[in-house]
C-alpha atoms as a PDB file:
ATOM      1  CA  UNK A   1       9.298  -7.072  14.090  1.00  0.00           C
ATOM      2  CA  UNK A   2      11.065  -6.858  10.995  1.00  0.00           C
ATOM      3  CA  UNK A   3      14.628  -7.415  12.243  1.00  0.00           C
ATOM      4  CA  UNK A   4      13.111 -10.664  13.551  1.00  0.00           C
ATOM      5  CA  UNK A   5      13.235 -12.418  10.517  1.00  0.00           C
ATOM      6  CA  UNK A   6      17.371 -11.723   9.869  1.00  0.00           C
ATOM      7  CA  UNK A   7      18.359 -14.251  12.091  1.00  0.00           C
ATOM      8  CA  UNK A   8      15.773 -17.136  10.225  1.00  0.00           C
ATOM      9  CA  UNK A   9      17.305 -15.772   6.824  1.00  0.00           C
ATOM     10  CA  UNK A  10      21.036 -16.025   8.241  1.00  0.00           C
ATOM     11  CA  UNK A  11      20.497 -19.940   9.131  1.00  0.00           C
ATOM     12  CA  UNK A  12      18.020 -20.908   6.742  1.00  0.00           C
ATOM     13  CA  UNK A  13      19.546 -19.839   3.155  1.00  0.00           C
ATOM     14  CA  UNK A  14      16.913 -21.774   1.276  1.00  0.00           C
ATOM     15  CA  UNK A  15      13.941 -19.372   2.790  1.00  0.00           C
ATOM     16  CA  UNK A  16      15.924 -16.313   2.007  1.00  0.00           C
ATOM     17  CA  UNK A  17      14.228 -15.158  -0.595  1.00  0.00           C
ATOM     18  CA  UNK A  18      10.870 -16.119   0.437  1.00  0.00           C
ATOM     19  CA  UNK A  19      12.157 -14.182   4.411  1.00  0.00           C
ATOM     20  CA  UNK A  20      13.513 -10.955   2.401  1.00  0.00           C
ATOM     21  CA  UNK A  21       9.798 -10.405   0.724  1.00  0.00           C
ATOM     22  CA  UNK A  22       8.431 -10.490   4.161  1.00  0.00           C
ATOM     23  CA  UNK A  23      11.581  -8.259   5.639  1.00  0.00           C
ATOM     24  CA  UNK A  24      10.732  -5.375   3.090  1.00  0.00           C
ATOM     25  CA  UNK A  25       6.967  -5.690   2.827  1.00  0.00           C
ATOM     26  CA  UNK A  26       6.685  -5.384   6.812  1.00  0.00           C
ATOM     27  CA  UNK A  27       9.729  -2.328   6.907  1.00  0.00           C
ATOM     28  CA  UNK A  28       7.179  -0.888   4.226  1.00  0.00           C
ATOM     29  CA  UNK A  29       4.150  -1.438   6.216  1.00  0.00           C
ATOM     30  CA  UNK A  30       5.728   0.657   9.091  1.00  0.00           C
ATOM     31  CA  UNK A  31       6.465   3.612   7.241  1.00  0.00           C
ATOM     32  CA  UNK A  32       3.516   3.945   5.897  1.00  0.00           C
ATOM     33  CA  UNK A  33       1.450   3.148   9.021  1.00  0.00           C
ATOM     34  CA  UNK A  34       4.001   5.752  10.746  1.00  0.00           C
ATOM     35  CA  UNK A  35       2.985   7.961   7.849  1.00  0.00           C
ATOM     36  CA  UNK A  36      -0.656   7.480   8.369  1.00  0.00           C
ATOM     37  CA  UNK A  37      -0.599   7.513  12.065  1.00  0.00           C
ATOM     38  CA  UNK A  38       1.438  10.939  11.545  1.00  0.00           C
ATOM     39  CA  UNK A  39      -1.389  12.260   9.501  1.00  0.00           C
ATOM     40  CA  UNK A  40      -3.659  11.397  12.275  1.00  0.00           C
ATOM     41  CA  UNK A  41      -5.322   8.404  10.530  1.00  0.00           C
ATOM     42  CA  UNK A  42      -4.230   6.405  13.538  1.00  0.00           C
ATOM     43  CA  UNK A  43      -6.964   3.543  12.858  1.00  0.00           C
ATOM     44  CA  UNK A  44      -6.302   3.034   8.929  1.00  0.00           C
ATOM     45  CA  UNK A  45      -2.553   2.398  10.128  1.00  0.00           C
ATOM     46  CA  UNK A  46      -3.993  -0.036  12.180  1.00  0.00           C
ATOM     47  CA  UNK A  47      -5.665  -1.953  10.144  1.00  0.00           C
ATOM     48  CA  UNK A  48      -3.033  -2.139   7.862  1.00  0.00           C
ATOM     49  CA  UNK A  49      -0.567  -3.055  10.219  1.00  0.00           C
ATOM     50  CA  UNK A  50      -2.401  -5.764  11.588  1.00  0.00           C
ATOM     51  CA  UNK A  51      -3.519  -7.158   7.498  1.00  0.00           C
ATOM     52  CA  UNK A  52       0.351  -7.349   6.689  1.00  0.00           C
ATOM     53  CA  UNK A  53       1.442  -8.766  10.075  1.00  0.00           C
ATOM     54  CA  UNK A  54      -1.393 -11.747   9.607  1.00  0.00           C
ATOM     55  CA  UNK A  55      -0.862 -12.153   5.964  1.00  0.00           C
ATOM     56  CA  UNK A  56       3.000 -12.559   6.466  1.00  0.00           C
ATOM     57  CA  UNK A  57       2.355 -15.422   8.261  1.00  0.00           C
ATOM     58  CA  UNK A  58      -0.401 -16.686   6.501  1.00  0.00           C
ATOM     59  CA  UNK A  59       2.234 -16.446   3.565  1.00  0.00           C
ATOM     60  CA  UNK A  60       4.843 -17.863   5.293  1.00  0.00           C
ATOM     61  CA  UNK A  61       2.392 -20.788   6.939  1.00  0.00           C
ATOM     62  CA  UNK A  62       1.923 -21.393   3.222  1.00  0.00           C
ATOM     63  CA  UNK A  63       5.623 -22.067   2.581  1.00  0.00           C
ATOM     64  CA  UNK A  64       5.701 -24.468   4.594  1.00  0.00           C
ATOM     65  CA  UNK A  65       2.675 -26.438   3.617  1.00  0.00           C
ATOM     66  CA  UNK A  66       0.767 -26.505   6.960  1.00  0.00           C
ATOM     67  CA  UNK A  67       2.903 -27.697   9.005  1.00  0.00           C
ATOM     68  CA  UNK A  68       3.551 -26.939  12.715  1.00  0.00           C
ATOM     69  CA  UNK A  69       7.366 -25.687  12.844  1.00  0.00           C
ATOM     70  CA  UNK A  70       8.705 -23.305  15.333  1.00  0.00           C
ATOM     71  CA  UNK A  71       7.643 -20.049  13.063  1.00  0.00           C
ATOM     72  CA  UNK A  72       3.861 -20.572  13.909  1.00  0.00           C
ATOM     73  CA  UNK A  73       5.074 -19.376  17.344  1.00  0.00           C
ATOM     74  CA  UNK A  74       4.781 -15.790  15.735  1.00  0.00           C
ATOM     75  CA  UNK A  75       1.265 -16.089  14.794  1.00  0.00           C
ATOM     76  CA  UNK A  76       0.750 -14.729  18.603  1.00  0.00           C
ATOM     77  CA  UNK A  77       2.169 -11.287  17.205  1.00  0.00           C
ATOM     78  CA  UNK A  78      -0.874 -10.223  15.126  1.00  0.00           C
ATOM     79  CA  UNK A  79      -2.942 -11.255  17.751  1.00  0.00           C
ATOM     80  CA  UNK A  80      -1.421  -9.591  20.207  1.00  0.00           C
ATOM     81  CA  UNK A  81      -1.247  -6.156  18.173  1.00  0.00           C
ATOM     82  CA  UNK A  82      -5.367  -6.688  17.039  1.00  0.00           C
ATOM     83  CA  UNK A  83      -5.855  -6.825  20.744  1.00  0.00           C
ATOM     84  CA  UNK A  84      -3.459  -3.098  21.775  1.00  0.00           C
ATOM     85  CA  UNK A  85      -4.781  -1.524  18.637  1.00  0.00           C
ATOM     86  CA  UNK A  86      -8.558  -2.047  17.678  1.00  0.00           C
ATOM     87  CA  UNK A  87     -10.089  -4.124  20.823  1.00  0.00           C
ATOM     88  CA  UNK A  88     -11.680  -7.107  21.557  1.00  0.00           C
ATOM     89  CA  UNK A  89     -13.457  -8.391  18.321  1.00  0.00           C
ATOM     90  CA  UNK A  90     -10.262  -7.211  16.400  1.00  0.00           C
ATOM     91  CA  UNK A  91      -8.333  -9.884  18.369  1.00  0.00           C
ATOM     92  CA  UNK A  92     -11.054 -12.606  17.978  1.00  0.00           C
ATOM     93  CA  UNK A  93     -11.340 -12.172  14.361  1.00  0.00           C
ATOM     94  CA  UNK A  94      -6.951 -12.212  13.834  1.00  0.00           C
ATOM     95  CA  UNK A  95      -7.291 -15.465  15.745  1.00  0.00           C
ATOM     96  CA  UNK A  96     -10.366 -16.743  13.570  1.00  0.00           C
ATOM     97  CA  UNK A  97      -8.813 -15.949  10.120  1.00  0.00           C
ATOM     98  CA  UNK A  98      -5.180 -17.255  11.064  1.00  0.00           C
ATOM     99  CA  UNK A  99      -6.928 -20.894  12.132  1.00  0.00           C
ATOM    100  CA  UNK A 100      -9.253 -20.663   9.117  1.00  0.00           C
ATOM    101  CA  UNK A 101      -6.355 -20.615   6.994  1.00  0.00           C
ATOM    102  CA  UNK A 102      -4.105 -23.284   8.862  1.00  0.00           C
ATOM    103  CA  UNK A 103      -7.018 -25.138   8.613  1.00  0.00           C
ATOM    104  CA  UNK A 104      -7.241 -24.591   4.636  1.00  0.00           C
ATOM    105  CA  UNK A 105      -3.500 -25.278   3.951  1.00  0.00           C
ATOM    106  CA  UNK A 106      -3.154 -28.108   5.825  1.00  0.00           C
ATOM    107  CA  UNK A 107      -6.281 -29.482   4.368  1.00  0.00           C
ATOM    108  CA  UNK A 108      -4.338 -28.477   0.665  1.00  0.00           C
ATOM    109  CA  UNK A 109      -1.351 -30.311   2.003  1.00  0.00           C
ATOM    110  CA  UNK A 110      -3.507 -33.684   2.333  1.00  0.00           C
ATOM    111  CA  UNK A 111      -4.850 -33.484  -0.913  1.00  0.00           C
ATOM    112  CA  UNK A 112      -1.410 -32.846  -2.075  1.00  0.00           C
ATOM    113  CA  UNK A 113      -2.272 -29.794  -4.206  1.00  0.00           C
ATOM    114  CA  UNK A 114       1.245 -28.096  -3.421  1.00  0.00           C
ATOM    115  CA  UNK A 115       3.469 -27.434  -6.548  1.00  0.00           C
ATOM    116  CA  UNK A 116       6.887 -27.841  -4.251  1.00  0.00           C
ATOM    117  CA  UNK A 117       8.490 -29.292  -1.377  1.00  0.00           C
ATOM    118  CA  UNK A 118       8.577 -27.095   2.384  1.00  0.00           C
ATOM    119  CA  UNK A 119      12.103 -26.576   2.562  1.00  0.00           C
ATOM    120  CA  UNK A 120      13.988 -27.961   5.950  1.00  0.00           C
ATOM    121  CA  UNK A 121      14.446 -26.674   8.681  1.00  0.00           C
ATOM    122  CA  UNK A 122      18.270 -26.012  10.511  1.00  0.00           C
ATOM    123  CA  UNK A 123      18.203 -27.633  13.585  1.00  0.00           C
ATOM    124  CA  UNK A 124      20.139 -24.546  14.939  1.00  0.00           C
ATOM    125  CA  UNK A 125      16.928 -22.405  13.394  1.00  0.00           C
ATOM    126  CA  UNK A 126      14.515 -25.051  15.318  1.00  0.00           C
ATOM    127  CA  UNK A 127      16.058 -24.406  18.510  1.00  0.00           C
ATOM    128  CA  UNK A 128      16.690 -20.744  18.737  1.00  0.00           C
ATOM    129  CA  UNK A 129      13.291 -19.520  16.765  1.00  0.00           C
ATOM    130  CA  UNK A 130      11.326 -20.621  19.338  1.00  0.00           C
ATOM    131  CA  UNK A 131      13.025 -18.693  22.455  1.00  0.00           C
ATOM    132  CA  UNK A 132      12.863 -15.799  20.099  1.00  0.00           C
ATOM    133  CA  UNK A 133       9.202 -16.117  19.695  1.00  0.00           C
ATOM    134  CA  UNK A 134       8.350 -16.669  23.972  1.00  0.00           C
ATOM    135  CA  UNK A 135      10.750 -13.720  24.062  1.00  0.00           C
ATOM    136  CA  UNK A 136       8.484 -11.693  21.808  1.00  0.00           C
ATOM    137  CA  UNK A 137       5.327 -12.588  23.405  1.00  0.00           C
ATOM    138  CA  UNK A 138       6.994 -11.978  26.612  1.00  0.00           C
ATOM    139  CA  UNK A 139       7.563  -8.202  25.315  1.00  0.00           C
ATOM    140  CA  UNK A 140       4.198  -8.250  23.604  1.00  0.00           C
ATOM    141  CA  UNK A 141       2.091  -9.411  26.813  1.00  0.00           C
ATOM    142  CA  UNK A 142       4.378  -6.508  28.399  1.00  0.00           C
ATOM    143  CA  UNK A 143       3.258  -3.608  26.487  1.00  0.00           C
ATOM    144  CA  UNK A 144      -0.121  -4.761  26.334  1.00  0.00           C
ATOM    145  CA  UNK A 145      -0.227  -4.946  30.308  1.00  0.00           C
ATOM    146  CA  UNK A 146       1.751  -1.652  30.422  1.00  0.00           C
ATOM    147  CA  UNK A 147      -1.053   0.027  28.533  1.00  0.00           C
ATOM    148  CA  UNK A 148      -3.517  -1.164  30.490  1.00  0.00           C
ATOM    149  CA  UNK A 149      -1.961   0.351  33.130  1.00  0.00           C
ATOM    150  CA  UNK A 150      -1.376   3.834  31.637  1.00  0.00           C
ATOM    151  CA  UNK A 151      -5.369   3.654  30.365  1.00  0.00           C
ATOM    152  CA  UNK A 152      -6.143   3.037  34.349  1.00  0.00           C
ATOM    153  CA  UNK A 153      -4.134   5.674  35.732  1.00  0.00           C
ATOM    154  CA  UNK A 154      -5.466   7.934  33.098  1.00  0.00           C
ATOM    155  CA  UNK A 155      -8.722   6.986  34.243  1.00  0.00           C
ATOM    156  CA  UNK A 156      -8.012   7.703  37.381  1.00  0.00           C
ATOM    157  CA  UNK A 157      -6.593  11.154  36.943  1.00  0.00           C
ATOM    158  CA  UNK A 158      -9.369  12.275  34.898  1.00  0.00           C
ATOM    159  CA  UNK A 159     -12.021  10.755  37.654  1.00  0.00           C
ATOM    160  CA  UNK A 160      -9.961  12.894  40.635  1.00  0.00           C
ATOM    161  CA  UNK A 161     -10.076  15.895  38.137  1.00  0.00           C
ATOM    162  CA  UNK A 162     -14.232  15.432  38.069  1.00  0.00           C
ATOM    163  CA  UNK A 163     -14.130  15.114  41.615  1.00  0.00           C
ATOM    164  CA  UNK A 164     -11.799  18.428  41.870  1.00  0.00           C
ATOM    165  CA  UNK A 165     -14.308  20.336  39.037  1.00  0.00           C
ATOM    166  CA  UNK A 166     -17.353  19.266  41.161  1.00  0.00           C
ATOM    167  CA  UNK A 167     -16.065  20.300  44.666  1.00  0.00           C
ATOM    168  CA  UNK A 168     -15.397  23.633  42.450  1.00  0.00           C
ATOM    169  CA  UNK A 169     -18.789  23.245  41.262  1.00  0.00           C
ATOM    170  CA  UNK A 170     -20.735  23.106  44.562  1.00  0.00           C
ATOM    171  CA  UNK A 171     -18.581  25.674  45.919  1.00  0.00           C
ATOM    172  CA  UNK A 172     -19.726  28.032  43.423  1.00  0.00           C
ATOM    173  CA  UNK A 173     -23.521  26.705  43.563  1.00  0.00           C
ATOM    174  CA  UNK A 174     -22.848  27.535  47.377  1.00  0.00           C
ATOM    175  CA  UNK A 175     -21.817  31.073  46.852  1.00  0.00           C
ATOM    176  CA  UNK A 176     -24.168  31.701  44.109  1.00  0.00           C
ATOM    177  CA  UNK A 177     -27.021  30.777  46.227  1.00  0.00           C
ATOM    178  CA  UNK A 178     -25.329  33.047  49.286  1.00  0.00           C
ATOM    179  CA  UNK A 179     -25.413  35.868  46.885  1.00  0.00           C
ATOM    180  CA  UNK A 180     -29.337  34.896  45.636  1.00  0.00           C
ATOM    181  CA  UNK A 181     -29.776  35.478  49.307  1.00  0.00           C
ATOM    182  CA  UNK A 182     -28.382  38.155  50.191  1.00  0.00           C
ATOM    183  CA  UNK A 183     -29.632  39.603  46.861  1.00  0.00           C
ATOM    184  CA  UNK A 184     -32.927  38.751  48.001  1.00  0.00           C
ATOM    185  CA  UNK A 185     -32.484  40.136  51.292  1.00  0.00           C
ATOM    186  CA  UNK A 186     -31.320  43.621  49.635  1.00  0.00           C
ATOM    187  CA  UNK A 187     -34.342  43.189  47.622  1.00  0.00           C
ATOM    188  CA  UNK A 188     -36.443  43.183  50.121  1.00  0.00           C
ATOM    189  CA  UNK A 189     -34.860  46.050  52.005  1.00  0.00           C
ATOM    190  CA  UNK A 190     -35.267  48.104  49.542  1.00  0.00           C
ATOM    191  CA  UNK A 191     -38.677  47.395  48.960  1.00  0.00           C
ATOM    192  CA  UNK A 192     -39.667  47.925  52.545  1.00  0.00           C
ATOM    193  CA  UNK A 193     -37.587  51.313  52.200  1.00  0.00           C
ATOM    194  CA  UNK A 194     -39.426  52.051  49.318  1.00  0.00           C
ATOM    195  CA  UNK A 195     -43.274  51.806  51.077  1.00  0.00           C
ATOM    196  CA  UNK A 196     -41.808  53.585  54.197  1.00  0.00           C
ATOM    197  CA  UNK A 197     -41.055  56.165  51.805  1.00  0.00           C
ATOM    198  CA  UNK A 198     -44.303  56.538  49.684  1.00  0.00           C
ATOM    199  CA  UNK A 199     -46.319  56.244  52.983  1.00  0.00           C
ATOM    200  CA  UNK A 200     -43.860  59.535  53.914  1.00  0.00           C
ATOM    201  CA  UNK A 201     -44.336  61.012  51.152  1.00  0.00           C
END
């Protein structure tokens, strides 16, 4: 996600330095989440994957005063991830705060309570940006399907493995309760033995 932002910095020299805080804060972000999710702390990573990702475009939402440009196309990204990585209300609440706060700088923008100008955007930048962003949903959309799919088939090993562990399981019950038979059978031989052989005796 990262490497995204290269191209935008290549055409767009006056958002370079605001694009190269983003570039090294997310590269950041990874290895530490890769750190964290090495360390088994798989849902802190998470969570602070997801903050950066929505606060990098909050941020860059910012720089741009409100406005709709091609860039907002990426706000789809956190969303996306919220959803893969921490569920249902996750994804609602990514959604939520990234409207709140286009909601809030736009409303700043009215008022005209920016210190500076957005800068413009290349028209080269304007068309390619937003290919790049249906082309990351695209991928997105993929791996969030793809998942899916692995959870189902994983669900429906492990439900052929209970059926498997309960055929075992009634087999055994079956053969347990043969040998309770039989057991009580030989019980009851001997028993009958045993009177024959006190009445001998």
């Amino acid at each position: 996600l990262s490497l995204l932002v290269i191209p935008i910095a290549i055409f767009n020299p006056a958002q370079r330095e605001i694009i190269s805080i983003v570039f090294i804060i997310t590269i950041a972000t990874s290895i530490i989440s890769f750190y964290l999710n090495h360390k088994r702390q798989t849902l802190l990573a998470s969570y602070l994957i997801l903050a950066v990702i929505t606060g990098s475009l909050i941020f860059i939402d910012y720089t741009g005063r409100g406005q709709t440009r091609p860039l907002l196309l990426f706000s789809i990204i956190p969303i996306f991830f919220s959803g893969l990585l921490l569920g249902f209300r996750a994804t609602l609440s990514t959604a939520a705060i990234l409207g709140v706060a286009h909601g809030i700088l736009v409303h700043l923008d009215m008022l005209n309570w920016y210190p500076f100008v957005p800068p413009e955007i290349p028209a080269f930048q304007n068309m390619i940006l937003p290919g790049v962003g249906y082309i990351t949903s695209a991928i997105l959309l993929q791996l969030a399907l793809r998942r899916i799919q692995i959870l189902f088939e994983r669900a429906k090993r492990n439900e052929q493995a209970a059926r498997e562990i309960n055929a075992l399981l009634e087999e055994a019950q079956h053969e347990l309760q043969e040998y309770v038979t039989r057991l009580k059978s030989t019980s009851q031989d001997l028993q009958e033995k045993s009177e024959s052989l006190i009445r001998r005796t």
